[in-house]
C-alpha atoms as a PDB file:
ATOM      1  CA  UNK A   1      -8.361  44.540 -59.749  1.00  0.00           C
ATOM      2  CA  UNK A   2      -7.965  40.886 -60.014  1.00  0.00           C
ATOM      3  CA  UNK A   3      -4.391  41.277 -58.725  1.00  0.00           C
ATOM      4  CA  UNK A   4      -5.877  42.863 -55.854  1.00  0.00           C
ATOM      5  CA  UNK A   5      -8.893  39.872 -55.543  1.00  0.00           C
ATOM      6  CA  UNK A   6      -6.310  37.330 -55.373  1.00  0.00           C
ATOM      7  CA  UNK A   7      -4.005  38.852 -52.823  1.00  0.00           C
ATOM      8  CA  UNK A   8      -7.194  39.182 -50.668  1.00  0.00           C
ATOM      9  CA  UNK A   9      -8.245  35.398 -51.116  1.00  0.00           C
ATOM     10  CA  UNK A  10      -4.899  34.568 -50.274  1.00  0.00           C
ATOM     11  CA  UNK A  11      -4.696  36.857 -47.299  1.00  0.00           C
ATOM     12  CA  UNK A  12      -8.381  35.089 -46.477  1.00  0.00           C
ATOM     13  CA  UNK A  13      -6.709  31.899 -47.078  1.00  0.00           C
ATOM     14  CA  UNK A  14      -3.614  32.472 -44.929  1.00  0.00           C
ATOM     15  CA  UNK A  15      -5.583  33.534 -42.092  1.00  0.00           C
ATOM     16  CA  UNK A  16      -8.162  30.936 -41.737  1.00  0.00           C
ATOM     17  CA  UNK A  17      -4.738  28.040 -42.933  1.00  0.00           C
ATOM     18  CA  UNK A  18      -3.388  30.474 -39.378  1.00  0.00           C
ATOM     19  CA  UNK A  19      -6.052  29.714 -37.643  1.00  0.00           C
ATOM     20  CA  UNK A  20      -7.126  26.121 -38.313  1.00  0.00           C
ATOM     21  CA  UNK A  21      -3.364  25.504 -37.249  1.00  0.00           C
ATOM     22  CA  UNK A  22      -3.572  27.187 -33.807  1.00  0.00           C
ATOM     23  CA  UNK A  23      -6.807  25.273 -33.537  1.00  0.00           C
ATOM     24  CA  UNK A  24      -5.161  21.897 -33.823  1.00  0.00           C
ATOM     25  CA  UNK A  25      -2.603  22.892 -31.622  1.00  0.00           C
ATOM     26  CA  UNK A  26      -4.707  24.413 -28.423  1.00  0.00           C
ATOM     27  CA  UNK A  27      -6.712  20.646 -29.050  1.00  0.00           C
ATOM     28  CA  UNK A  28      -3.441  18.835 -29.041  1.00  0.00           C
ATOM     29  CA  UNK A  29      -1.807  20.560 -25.936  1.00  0.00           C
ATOM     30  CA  UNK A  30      -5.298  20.123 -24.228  1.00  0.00           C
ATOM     31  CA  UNK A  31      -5.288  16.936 -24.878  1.00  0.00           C
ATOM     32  CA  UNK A  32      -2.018  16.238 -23.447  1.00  0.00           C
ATOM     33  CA  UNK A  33      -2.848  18.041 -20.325  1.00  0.00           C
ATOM     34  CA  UNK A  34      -5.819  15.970 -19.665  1.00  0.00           C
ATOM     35  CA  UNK A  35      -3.583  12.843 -20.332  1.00  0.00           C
ATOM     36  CA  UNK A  36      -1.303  14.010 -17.581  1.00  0.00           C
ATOM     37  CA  UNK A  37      -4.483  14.110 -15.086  1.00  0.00           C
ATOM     38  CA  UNK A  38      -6.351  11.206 -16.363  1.00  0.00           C
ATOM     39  CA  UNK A  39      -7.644   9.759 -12.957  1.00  0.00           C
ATOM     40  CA  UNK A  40      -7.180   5.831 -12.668  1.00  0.00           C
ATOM     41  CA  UNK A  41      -9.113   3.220 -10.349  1.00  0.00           C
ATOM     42  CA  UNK A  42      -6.521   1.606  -8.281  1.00  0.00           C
ATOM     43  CA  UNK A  43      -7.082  -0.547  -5.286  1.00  0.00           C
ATOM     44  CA  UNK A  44      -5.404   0.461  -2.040  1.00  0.00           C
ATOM     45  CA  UNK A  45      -4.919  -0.405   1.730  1.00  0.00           C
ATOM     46  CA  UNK A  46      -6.558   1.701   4.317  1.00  0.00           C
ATOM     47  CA  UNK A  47      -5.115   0.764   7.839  1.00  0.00           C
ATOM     48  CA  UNK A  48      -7.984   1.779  10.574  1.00  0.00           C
ATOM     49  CA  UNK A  49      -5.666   0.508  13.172  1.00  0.00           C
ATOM     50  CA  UNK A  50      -2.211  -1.052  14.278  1.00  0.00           C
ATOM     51  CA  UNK A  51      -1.461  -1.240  17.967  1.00  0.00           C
ATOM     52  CA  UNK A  52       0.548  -3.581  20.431  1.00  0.00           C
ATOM     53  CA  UNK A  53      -2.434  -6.450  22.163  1.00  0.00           C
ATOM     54  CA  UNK A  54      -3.600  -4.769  25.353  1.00  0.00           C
ATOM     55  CA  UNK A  55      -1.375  -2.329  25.026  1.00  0.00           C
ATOM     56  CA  UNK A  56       1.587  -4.070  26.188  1.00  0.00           C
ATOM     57  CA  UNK A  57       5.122  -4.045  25.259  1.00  0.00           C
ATOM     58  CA  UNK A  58       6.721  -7.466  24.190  1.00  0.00           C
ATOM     59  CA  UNK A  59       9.967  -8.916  23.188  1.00  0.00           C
ATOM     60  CA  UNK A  60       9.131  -8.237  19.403  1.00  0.00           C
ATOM     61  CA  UNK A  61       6.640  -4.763  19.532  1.00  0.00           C
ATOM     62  CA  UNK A  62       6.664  -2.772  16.250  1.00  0.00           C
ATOM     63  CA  UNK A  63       5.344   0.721  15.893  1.00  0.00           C
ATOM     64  CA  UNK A  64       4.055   1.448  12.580  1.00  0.00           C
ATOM     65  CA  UNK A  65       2.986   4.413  10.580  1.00  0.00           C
ATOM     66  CA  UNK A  66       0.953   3.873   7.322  1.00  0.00           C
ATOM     67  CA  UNK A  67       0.409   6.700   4.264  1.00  0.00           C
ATOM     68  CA  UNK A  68      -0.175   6.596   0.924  1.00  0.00           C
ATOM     69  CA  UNK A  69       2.198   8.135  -2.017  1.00  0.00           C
ATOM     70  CA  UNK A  70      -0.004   7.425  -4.991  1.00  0.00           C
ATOM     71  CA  UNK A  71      -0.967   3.791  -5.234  1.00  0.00           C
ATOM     72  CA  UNK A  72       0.971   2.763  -3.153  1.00  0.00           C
ATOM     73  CA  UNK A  73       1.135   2.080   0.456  1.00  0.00           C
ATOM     74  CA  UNK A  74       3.848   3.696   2.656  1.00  0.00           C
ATOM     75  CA  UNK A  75       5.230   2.454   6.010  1.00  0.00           C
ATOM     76  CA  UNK A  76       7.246   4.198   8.608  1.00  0.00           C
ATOM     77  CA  UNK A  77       8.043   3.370  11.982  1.00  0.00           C
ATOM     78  CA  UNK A  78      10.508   0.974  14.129  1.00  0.00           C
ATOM     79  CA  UNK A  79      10.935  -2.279  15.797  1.00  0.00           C
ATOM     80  CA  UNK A  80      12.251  -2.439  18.958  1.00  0.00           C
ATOM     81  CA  UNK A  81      13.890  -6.399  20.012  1.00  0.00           C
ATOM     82  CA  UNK A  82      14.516  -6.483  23.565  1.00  0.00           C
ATOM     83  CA  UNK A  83      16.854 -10.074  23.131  1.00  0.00           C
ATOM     84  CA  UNK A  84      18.537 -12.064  20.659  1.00  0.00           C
ATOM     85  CA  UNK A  85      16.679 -15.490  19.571  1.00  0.00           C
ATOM     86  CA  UNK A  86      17.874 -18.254  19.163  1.00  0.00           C
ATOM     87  CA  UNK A  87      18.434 -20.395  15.171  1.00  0.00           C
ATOM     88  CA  UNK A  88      17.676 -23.476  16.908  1.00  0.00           C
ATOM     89  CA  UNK A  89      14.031 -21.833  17.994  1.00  0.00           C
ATOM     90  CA  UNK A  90      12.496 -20.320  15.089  1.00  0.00           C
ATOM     91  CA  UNK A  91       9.656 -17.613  15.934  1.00  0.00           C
ATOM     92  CA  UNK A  92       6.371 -18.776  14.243  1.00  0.00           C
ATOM     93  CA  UNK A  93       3.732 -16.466  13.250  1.00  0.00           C
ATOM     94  CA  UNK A  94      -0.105 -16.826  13.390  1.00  0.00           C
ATOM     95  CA  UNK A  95      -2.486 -14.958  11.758  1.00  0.00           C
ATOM     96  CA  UNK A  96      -5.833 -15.231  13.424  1.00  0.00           C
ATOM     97  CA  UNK A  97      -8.404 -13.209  10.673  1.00  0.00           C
ATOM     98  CA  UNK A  98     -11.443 -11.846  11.077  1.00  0.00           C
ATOM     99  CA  UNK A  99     -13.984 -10.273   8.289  1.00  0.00           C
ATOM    100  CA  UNK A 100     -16.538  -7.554   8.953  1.00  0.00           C
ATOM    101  CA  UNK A 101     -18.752  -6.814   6.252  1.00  0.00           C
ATOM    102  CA  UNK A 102     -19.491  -3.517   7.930  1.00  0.00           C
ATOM    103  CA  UNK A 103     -16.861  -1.915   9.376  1.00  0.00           C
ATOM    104  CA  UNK A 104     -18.472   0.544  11.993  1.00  0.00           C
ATOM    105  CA  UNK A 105     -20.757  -2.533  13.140  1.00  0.00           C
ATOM    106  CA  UNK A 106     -18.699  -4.828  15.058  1.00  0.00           C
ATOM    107  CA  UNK A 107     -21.889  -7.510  15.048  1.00  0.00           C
ATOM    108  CA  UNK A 108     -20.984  -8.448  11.394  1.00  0.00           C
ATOM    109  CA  UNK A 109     -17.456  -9.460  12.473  1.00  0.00           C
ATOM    110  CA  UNK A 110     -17.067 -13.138  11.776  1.00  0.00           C
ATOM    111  CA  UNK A 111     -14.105 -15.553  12.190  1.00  0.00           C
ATOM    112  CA  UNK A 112     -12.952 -16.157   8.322  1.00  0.00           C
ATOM    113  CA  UNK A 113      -9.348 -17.999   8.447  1.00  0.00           C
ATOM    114  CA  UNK A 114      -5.756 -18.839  10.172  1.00  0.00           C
ATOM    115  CA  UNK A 115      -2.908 -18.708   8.700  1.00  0.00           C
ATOM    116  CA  UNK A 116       0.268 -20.493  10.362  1.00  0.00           C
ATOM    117  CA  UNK A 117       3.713 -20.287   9.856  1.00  0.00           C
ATOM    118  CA  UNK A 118       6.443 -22.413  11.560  1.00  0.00           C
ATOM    119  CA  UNK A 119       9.011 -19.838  10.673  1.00  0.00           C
ATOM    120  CA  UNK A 120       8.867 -16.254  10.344  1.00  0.00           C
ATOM    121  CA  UNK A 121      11.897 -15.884   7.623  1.00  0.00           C
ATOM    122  CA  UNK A 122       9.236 -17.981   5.215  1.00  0.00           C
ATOM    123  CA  UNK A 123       7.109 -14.934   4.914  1.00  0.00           C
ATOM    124  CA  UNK A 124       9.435 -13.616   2.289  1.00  0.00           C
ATOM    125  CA  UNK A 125       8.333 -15.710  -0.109  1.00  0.00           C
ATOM    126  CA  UNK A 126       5.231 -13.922   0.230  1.00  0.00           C
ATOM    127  CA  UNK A 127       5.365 -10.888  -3.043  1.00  0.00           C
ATOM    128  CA  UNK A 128       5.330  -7.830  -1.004  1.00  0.00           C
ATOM    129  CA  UNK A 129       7.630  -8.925   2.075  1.00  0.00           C
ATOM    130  CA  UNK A 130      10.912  -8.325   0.406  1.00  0.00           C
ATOM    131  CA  UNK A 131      10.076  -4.929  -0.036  1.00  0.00           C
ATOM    132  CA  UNK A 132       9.186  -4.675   3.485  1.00  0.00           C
ATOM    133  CA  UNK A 133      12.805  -6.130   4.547  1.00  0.00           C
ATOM    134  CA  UNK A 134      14.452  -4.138   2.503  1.00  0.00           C
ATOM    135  CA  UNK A 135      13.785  -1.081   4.008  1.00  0.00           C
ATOM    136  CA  UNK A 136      14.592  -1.905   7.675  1.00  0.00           C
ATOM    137  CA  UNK A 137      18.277  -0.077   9.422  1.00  0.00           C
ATOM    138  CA  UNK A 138      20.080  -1.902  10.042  1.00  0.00           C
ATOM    139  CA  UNK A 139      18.823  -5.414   8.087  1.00  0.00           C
ATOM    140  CA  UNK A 140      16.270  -7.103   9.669  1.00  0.00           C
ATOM    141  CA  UNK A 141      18.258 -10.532   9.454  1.00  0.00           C
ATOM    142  CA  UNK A 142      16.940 -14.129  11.125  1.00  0.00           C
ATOM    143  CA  UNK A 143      17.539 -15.371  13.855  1.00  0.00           C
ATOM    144  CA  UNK A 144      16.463 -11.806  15.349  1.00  0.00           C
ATOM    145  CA  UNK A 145      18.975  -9.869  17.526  1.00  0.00           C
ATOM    146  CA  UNK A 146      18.907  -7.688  20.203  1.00  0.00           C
ATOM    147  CA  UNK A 147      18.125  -3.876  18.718  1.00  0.00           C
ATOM    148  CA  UNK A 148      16.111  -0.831  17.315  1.00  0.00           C
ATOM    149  CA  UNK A 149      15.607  -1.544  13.454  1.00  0.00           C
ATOM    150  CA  UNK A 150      14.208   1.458  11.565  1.00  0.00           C
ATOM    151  CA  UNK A 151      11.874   1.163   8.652  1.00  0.00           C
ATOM    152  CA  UNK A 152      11.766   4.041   6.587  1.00  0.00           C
ATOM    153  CA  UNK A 153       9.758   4.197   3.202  1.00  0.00           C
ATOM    154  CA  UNK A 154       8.721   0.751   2.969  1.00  0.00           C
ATOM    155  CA  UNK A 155       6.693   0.515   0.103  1.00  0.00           C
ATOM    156  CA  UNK A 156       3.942  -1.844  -0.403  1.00  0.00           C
ATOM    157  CA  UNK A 157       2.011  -2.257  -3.850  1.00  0.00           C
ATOM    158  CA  UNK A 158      -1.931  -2.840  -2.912  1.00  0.00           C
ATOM    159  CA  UNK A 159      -2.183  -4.946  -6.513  1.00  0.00           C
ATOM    160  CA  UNK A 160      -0.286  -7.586  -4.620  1.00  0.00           C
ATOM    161  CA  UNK A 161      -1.885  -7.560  -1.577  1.00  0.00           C
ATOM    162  CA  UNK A 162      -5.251  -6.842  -2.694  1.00  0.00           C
ATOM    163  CA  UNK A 163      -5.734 -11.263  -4.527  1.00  0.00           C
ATOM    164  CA  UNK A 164      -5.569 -12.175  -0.839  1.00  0.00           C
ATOM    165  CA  UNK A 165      -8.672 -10.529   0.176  1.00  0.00           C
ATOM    166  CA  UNK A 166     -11.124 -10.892  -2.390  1.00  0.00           C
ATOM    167  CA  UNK A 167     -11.754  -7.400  -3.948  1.00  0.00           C
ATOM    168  CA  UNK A 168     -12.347  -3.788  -2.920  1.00  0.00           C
ATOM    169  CA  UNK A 169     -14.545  -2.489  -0.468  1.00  0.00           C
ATOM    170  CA  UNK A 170     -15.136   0.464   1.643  1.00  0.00           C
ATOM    171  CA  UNK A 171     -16.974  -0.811   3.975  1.00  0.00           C
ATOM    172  CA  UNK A 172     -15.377  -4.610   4.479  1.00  0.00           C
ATOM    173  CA  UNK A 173     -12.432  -4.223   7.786  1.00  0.00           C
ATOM    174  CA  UNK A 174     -10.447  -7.354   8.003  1.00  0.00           C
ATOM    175  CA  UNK A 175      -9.277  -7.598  11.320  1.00  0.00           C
ATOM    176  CA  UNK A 176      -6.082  -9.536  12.265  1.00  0.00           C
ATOM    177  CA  UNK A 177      -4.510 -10.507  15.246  1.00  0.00           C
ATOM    178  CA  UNK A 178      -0.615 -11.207  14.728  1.00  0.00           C
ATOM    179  CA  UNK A 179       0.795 -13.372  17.288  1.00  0.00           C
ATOM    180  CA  UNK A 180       4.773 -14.520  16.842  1.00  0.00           C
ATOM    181  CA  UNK A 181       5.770 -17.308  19.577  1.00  0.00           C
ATOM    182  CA  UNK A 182       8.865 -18.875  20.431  1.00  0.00           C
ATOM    183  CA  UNK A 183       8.827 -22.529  21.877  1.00  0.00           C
ATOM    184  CA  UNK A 184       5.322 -21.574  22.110  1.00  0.00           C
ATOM    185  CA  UNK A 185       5.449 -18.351  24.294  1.00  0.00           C
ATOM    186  CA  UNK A 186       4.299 -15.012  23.507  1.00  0.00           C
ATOM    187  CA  UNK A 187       6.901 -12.846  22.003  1.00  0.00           C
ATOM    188  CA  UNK A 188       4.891  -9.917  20.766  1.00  0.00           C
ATOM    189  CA  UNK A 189       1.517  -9.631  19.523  1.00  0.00           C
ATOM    190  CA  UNK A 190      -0.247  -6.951  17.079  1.00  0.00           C
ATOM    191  CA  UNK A 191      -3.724  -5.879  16.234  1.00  0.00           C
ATOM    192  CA  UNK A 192      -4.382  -4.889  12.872  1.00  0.00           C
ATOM    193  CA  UNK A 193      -7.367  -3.389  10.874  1.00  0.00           C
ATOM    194  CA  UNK A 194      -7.716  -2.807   7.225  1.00  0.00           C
ATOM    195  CA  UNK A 195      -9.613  -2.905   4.390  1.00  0.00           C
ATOM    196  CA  UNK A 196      -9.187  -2.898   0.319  1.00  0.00           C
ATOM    197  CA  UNK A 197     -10.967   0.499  -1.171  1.00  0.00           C
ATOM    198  CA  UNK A 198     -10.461   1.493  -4.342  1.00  0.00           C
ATOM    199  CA  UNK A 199      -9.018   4.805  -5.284  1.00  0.00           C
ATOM    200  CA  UNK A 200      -9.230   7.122  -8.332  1.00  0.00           C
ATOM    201  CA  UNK A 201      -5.041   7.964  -8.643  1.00  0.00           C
ATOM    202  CA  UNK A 202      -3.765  10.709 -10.774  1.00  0.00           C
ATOM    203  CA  UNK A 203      -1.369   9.953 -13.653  1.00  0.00           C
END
């Protein structure tokens, strides 16, 4: 009889030692799984907009396409130059920005800054140009030549960009117009519309 008591409690034992482990495994696996789809708040760039000024094609005229992979901001697309320039004539580049503190009221749009540059080559000592260059075929090289450059997979990280503009918003567009000039003519122009939202990314 007591042999047969203590082959039960240790059957009773075994099973509930059986079960406590499969326990602490189903918790650990679960736990694992909801590490792997633990949803972070990143910021990211929504373009509204990129298009040629007036519609118009110009010595320098990029068509862009923007998506998102993740955090990150994706651009596709082409350049087309229609002549080569010139080392002695570096292109500037202006950026004339607006802020709209609602985007789908164009009464709250408000001058806000310029931004000049005598030479376009010194944007890549901005953080997320060299990323940008990288991914152009063939190189995007300066003085700019004569030619169809191809951008495929350029990838920009929003925590870079995002310092510039003060935060996240959904509703805040900053509106640029990008002019490039050389000896002070037109030689393409671009309209561009943004804004910094932030995003709840899988991991």
């Amino acid at each position: 009889m007591n042999s047969l008591l203590k082959a039960c409690g240790f059957c009773f034992i075994s099973y509930f030692t059986g079960m406590f482990l499969d326990f602490l495994l189903d918790s650990t696996l679960s736990l694992a799984e909801g590490r792997r789809n633990f949803l972070r708040l990143r910021k990211n760039i929504v373009v509204d907009y990129f298009e040629n000024c007036e519609q118009k094609i110009y010595a320098f005229s990029p068509y862009f396409k923007f998506s998102r992979n993740g955090s990150f901001t994706i651009i596709n697309g082409e350049e087309i130059i229609s002549k080569d320039f010139s080392i002695n004539y570096p292109v500037s580049v202006q950026f004339v920005i607006e802020k709209c503190s609602d985007k789908s009221n164009p009464d709250t749009c408000e001058y806000y800054t310029t931004w000049k540059f005598d030479d376009f080559c010194a944007l890549r000592l901005m953080p997320f140009f060299p990323a940008f260059l990288e991914a152009h075929s063939p190189p995007l090289t300066c003085p700019f030549k004569k030619g169809r450059y191809v951008i495929k997979d350029a990838r920009i990280d929003p925590g870079l960009v995002a310092p510039f503009w003060g935060g996240a918003s959904n509703q805040v567009l900053w509106k640029q117009r990008i002019l490039l000039k050389e000896k002070n003519q037109l030689i393409g122009c671009v309209n561009l519309g943004f804004r910094i939202v932030d995003m709840r990314i899988r991991f």
